[in-house]
N, C-alpha and C. Protein backbone atom coordinates (compact mmCIF):
# COMPACT_ATOMS: atom_id res chain seq x y z
N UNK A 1 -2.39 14.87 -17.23
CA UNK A 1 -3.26 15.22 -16.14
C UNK A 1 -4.26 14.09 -15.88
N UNK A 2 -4.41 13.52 -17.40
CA UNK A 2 -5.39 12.51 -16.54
C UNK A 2 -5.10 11.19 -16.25
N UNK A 3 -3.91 11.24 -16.19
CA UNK A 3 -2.86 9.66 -15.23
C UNK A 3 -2.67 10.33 -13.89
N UNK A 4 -2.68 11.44 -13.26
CA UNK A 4 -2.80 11.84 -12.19
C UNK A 4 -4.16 11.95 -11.49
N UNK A 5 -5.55 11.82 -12.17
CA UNK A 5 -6.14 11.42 -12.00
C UNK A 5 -6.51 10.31 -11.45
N UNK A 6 -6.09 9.30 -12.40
CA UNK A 6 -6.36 8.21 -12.48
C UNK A 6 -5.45 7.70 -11.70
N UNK A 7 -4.38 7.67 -10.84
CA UNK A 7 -3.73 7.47 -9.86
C UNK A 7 -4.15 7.57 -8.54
N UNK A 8 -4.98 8.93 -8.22
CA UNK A 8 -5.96 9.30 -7.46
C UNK A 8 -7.01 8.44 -7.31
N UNK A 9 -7.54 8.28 -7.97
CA UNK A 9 -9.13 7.04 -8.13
C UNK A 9 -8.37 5.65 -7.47
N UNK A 10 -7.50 5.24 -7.98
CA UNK A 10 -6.50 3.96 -7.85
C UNK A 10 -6.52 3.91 -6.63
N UNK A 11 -5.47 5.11 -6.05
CA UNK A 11 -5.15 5.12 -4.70
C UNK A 11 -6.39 5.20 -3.82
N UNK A 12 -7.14 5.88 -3.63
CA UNK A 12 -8.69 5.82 -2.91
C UNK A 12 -9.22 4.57 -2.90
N UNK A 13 -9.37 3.76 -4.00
CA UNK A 13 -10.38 2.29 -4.17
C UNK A 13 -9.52 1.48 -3.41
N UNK A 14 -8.07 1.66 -3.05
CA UNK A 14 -7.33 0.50 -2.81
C UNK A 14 -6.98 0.89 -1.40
N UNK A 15 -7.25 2.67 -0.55
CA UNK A 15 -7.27 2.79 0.23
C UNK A 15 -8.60 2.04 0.90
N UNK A 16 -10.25 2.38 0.13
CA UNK A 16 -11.27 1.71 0.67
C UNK A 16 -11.07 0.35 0.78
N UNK A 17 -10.24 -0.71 0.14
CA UNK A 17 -10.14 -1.98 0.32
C UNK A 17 -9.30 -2.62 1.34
N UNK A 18 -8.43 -1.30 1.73
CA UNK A 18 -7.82 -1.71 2.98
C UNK A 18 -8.26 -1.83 4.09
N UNK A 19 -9.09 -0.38 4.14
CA UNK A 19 -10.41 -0.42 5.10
C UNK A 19 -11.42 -1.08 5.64
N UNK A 20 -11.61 -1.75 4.36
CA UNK A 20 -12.39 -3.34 4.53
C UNK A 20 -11.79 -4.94 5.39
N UNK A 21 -10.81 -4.61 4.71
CA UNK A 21 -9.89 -5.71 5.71
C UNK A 21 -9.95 -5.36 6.90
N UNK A 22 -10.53 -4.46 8.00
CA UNK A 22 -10.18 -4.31 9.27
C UNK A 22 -11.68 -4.92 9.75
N UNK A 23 -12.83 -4.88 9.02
CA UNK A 23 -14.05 -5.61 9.34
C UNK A 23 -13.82 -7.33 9.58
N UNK A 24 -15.08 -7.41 10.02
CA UNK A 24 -15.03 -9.28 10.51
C UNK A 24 -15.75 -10.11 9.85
N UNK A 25 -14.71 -10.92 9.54
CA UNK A 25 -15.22 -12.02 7.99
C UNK A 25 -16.49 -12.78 8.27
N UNK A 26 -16.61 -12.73 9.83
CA UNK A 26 -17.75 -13.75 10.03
C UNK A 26 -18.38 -13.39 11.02
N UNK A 27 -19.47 -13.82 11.38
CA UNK A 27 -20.06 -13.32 12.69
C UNK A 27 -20.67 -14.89 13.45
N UNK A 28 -20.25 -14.77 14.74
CA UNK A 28 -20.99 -16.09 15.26
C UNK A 28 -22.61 -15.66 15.83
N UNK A 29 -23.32 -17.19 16.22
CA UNK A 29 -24.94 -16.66 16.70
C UNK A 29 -24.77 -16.40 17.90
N UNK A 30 -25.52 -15.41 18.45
CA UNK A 30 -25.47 -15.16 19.84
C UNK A 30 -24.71 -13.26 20.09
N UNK A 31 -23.65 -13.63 19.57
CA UNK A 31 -22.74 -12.95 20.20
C UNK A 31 -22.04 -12.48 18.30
N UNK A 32 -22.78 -10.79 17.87
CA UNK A 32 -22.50 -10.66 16.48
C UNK A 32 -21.37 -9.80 16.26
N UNK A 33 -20.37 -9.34 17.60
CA UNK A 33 -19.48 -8.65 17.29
C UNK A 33 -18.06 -9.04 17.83
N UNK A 34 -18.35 -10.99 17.82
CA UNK A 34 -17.25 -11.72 18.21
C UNK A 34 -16.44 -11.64 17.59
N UNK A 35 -15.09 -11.68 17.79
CA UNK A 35 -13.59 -11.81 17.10
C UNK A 35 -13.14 -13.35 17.44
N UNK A 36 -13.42 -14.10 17.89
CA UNK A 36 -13.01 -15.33 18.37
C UNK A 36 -13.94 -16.61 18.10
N UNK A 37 -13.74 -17.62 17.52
CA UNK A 37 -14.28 -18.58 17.31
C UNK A 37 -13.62 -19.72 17.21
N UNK A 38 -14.67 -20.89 17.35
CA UNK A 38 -14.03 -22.11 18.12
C UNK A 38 -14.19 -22.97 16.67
N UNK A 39 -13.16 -24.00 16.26
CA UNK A 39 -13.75 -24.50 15.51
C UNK A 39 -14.28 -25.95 15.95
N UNK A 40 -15.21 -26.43 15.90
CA UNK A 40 -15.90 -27.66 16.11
C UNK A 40 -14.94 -28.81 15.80
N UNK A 41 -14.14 -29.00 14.89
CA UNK A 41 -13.57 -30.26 14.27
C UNK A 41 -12.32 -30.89 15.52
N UNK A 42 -11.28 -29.96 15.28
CA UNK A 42 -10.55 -30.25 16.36
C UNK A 42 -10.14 -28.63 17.26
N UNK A 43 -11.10 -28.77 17.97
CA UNK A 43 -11.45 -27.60 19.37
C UNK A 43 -10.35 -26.45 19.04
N UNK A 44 -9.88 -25.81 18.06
CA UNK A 44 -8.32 -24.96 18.08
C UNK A 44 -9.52 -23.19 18.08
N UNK A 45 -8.95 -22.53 18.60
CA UNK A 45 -9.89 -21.25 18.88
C UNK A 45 -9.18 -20.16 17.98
N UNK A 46 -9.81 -20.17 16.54
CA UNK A 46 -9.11 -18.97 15.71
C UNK A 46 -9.82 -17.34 15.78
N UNK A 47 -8.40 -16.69 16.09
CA UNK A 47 -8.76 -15.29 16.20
C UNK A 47 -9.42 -14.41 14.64
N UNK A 48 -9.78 -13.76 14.75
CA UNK A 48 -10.69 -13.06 13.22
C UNK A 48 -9.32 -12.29 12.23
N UNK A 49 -8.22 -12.29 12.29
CA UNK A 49 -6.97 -12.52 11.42
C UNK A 49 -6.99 -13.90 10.84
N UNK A 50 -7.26 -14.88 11.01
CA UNK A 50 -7.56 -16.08 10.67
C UNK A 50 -6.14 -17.02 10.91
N UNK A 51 -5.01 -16.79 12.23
CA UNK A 51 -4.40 -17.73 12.49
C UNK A 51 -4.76 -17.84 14.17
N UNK A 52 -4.27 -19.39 14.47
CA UNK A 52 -4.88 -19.91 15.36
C UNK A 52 -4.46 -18.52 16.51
N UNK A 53 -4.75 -19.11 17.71
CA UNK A 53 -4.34 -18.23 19.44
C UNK A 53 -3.26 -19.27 19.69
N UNK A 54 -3.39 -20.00 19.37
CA UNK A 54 -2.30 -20.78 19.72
C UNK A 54 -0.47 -20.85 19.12
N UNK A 55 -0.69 -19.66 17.81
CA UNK A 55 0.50 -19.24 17.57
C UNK A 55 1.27 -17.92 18.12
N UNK A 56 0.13 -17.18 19.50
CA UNK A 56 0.64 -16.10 19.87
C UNK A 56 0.79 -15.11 19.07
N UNK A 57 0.02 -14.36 18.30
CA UNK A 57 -0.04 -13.71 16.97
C UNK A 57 -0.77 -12.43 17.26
N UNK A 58 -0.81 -11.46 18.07
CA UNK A 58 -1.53 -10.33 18.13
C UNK A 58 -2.35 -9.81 16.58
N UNK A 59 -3.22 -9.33 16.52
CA UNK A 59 -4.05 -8.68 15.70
C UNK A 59 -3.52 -7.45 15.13
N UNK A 60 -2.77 -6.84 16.02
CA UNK A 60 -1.93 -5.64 15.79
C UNK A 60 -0.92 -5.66 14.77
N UNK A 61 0.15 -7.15 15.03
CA UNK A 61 0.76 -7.43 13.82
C UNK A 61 -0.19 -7.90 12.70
N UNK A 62 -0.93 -8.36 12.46
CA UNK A 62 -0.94 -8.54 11.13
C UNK A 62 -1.72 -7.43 10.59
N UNK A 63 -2.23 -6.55 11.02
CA UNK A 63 -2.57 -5.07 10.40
C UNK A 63 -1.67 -4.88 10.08
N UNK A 64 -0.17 -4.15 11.13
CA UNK A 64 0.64 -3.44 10.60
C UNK A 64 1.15 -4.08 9.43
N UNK A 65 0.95 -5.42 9.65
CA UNK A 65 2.28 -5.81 8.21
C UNK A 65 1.05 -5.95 7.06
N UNK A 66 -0.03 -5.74 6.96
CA UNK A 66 -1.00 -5.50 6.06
C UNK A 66 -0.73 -3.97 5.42
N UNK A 67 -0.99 -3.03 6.80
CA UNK A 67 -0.31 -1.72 5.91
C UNK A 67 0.88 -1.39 5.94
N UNK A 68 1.68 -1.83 5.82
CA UNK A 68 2.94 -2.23 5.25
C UNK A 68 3.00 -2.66 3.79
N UNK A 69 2.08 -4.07 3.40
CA UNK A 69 1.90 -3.86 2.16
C UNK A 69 1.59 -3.03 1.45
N UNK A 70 0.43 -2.68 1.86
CA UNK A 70 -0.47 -1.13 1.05
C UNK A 70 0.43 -0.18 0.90
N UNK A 71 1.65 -0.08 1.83
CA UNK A 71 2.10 1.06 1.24
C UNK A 71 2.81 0.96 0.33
N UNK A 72 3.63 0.23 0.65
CA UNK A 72 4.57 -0.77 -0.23
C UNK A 72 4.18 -0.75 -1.97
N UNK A 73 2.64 -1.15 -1.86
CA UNK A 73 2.37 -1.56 -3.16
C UNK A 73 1.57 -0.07 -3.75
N UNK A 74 1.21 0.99 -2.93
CA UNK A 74 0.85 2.58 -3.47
C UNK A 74 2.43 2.97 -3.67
N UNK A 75 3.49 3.09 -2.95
CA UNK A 75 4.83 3.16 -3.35
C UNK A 75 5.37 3.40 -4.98
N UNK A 76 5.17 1.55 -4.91
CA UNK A 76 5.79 1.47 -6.31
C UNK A 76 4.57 2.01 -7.32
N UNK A 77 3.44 2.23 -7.25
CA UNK A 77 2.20 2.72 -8.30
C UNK A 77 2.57 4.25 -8.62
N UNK A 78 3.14 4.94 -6.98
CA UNK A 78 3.04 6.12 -7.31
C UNK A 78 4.42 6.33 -8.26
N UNK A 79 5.89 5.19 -7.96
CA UNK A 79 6.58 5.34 -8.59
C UNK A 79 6.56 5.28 -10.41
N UNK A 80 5.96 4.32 -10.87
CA UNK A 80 5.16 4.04 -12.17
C UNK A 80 4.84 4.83 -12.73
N UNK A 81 3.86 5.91 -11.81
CA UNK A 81 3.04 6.75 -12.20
C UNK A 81 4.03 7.90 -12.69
N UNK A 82 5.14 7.83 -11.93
CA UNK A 82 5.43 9.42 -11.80
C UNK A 82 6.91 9.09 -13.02
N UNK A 83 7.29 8.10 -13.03
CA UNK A 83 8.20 7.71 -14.23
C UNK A 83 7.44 7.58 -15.39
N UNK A 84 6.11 6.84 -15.98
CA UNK A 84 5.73 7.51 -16.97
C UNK A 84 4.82 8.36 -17.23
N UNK A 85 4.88 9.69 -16.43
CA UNK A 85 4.12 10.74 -16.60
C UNK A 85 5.40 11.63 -17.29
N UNK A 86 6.88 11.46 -16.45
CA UNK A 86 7.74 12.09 -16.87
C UNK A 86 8.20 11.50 -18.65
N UNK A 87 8.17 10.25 -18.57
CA UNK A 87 8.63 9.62 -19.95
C UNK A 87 7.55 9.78 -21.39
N UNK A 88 6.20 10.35 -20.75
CA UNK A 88 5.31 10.68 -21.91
C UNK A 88 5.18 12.34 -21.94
N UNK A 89 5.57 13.25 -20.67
CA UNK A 89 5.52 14.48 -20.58
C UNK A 89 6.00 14.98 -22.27
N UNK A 90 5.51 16.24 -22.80
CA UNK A 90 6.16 16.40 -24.79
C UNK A 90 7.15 17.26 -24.26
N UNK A 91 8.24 17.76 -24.99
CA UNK A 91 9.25 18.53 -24.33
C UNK A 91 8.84 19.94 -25.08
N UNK A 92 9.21 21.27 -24.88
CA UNK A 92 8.99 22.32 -25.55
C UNK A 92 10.33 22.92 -26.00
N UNK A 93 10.85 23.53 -27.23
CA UNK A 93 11.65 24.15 -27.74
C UNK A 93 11.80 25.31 -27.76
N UNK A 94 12.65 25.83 -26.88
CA UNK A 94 12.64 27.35 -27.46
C UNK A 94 13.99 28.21 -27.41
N UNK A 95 13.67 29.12 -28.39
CA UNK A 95 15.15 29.51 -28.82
C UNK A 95 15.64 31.38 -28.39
N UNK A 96 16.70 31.00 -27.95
CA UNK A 96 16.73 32.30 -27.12
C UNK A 96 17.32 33.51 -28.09
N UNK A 97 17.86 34.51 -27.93
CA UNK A 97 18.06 35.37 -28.66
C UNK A 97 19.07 35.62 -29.44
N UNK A 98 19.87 34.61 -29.12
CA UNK A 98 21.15 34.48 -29.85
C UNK A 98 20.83 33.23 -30.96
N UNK A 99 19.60 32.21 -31.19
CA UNK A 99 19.11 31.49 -31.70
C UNK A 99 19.76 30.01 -31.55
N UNK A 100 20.08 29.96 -30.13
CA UNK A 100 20.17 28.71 -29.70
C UNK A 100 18.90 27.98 -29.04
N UNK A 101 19.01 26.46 -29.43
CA UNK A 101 17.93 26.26 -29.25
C UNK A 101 18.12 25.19 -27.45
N UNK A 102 16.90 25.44 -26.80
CA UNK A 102 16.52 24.63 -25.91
C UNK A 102 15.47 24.11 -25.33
N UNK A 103 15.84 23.05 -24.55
CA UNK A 103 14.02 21.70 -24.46
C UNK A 103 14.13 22.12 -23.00
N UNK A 104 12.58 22.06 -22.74
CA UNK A 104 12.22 22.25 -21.47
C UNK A 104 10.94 21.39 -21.40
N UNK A 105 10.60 20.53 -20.05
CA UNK A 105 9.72 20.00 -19.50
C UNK A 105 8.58 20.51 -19.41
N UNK A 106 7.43 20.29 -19.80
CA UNK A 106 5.97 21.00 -19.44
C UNK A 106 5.66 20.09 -17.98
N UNK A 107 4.10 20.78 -17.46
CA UNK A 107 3.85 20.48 -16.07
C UNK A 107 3.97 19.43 -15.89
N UNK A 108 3.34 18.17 -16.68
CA UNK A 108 3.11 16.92 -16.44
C UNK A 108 4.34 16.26 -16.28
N UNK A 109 5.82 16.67 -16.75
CA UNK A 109 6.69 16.31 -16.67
C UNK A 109 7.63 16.61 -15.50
N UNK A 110 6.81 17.66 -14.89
CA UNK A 110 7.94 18.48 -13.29
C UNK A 110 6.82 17.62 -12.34
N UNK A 111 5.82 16.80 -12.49
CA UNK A 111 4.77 16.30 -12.04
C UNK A 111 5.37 15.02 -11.48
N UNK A 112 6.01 14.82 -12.83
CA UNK A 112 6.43 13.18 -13.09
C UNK A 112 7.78 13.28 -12.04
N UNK A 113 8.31 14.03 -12.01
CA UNK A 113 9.83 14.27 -11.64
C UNK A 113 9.16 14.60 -10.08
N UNK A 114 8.66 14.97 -9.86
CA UNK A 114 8.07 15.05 -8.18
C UNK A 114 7.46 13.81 -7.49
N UNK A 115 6.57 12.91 -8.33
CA UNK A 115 6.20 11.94 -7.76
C UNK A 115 7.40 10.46 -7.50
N UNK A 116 8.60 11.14 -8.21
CA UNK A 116 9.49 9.71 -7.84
C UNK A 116 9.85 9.91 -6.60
N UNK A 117 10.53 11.13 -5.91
CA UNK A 117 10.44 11.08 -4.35
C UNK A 117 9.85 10.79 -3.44
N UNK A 118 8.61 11.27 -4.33
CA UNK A 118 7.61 11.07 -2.93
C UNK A 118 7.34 9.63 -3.30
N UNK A 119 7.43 8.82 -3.95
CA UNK A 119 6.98 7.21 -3.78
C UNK A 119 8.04 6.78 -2.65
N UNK A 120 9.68 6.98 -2.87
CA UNK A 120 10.26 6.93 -1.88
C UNK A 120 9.92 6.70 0.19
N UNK A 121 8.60 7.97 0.04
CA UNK A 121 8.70 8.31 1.21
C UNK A 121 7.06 7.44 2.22
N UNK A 122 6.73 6.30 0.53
CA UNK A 122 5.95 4.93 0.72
C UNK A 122 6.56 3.92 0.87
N UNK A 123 7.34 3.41 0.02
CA UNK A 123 7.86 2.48 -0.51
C UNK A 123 8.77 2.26 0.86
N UNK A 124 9.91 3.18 1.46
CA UNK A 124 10.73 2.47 2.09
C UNK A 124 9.58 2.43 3.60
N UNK A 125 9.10 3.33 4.02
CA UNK A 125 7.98 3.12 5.73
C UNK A 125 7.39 1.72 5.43
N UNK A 126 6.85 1.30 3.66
CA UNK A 126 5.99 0.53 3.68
C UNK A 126 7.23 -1.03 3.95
N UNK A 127 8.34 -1.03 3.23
CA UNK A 127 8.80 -2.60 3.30
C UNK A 127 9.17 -2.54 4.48
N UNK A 128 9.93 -1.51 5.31
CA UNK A 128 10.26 -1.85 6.76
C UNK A 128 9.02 -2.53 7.73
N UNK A 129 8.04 -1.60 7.66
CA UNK A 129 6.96 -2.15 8.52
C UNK A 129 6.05 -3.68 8.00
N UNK A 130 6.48 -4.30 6.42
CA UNK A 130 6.19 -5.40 6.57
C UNK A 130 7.24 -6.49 6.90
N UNK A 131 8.16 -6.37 6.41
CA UNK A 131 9.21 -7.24 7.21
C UNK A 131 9.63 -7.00 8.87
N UNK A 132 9.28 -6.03 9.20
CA UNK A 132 9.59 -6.23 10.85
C UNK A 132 8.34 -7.26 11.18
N UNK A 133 6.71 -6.57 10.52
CA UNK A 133 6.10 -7.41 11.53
C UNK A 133 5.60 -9.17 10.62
N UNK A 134 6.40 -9.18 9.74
CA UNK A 134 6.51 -10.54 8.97
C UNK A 134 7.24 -11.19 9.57
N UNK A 135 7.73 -11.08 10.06
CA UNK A 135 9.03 -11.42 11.43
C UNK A 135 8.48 -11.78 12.54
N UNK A 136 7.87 -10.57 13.05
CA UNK A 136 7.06 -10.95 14.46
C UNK A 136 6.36 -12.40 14.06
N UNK A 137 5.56 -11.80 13.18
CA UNK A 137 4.71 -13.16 13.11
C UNK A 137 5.02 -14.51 12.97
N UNK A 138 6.19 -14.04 12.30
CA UNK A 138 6.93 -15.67 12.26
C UNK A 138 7.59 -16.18 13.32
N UNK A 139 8.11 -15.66 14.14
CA UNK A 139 8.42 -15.39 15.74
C UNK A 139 7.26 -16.42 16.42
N UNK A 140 6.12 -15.71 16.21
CA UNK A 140 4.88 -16.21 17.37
C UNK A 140 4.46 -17.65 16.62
N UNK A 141 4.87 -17.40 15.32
CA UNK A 141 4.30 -18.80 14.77
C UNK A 141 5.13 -20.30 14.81
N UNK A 142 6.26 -19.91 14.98
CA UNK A 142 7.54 -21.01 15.85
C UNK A 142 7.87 -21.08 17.21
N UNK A 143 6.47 -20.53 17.92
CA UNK A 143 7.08 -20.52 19.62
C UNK A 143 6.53 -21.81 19.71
């Protein structure tokens, strides 16, 4: 129970850090809720994703293929999680009336055996949506 916990805490801190990535790394003077800045050295105008405008790169893709990672990488955590919750779950013995004996799974172990699907239903939304828009981007970055 308390790796399901602690999976919980995981997943939240790394949801808030995703959250953070959608804020703006910098702010120019004048104007404090700019997304666009020029750089002085050689004049190229970078968008607040931090690749130029000049590679045609919407903002949109590199979120999505950002949460794409995130899921990707809660995916395989929840998979981890839920393979050794099942592989440390204790088994219980019990013997029926004819005095045969049999093992059965306690909660943490039907726990463990539930969370491998559902990582499934991260893991594959999450790699599709970073390789489609890992693509795009590489698209706009060879035009």
């Amino acid at each position: 129970m308390r790796a399901f916990f602690l999976f919980i805490f995981l997943s939240l801190i790394a949801s808030i850090s995703l959250q953070a990535q959608d804020t703006l790394p910098y702010r120019t003077q004048g104007r404090p809720h700019s997304v666009i800045r020029s750089d002085k050295e050689d004049g190229t105008i970078t968008s607040f994703n931090g690749h130029s405008t000049r590679y045609h790169v919407p903002d949109k893709f590199i979120r999505k293929k950002n949460t794409g990672i995130g899921l990707t990488v809660a995916g395989i955590g929840v998979l981890a999680t839920g393979i050794a919750l099942y592989a440390t779950a204790p088994k219980q013995t019990r013997y029926n009336q004819y005095g045969q004996a049999g093992q059965y799974t306690t909660v943490a172990g039907v726990i463990g055996v539930l969370m491998i699907p559902a990582s499934l239903g991260l893991t594959i939304p999450g790699a599709v949506l970073w390789g489609k828009y890992a693509r795009k981007i590489h698209r706009g970055q060879t035009r």
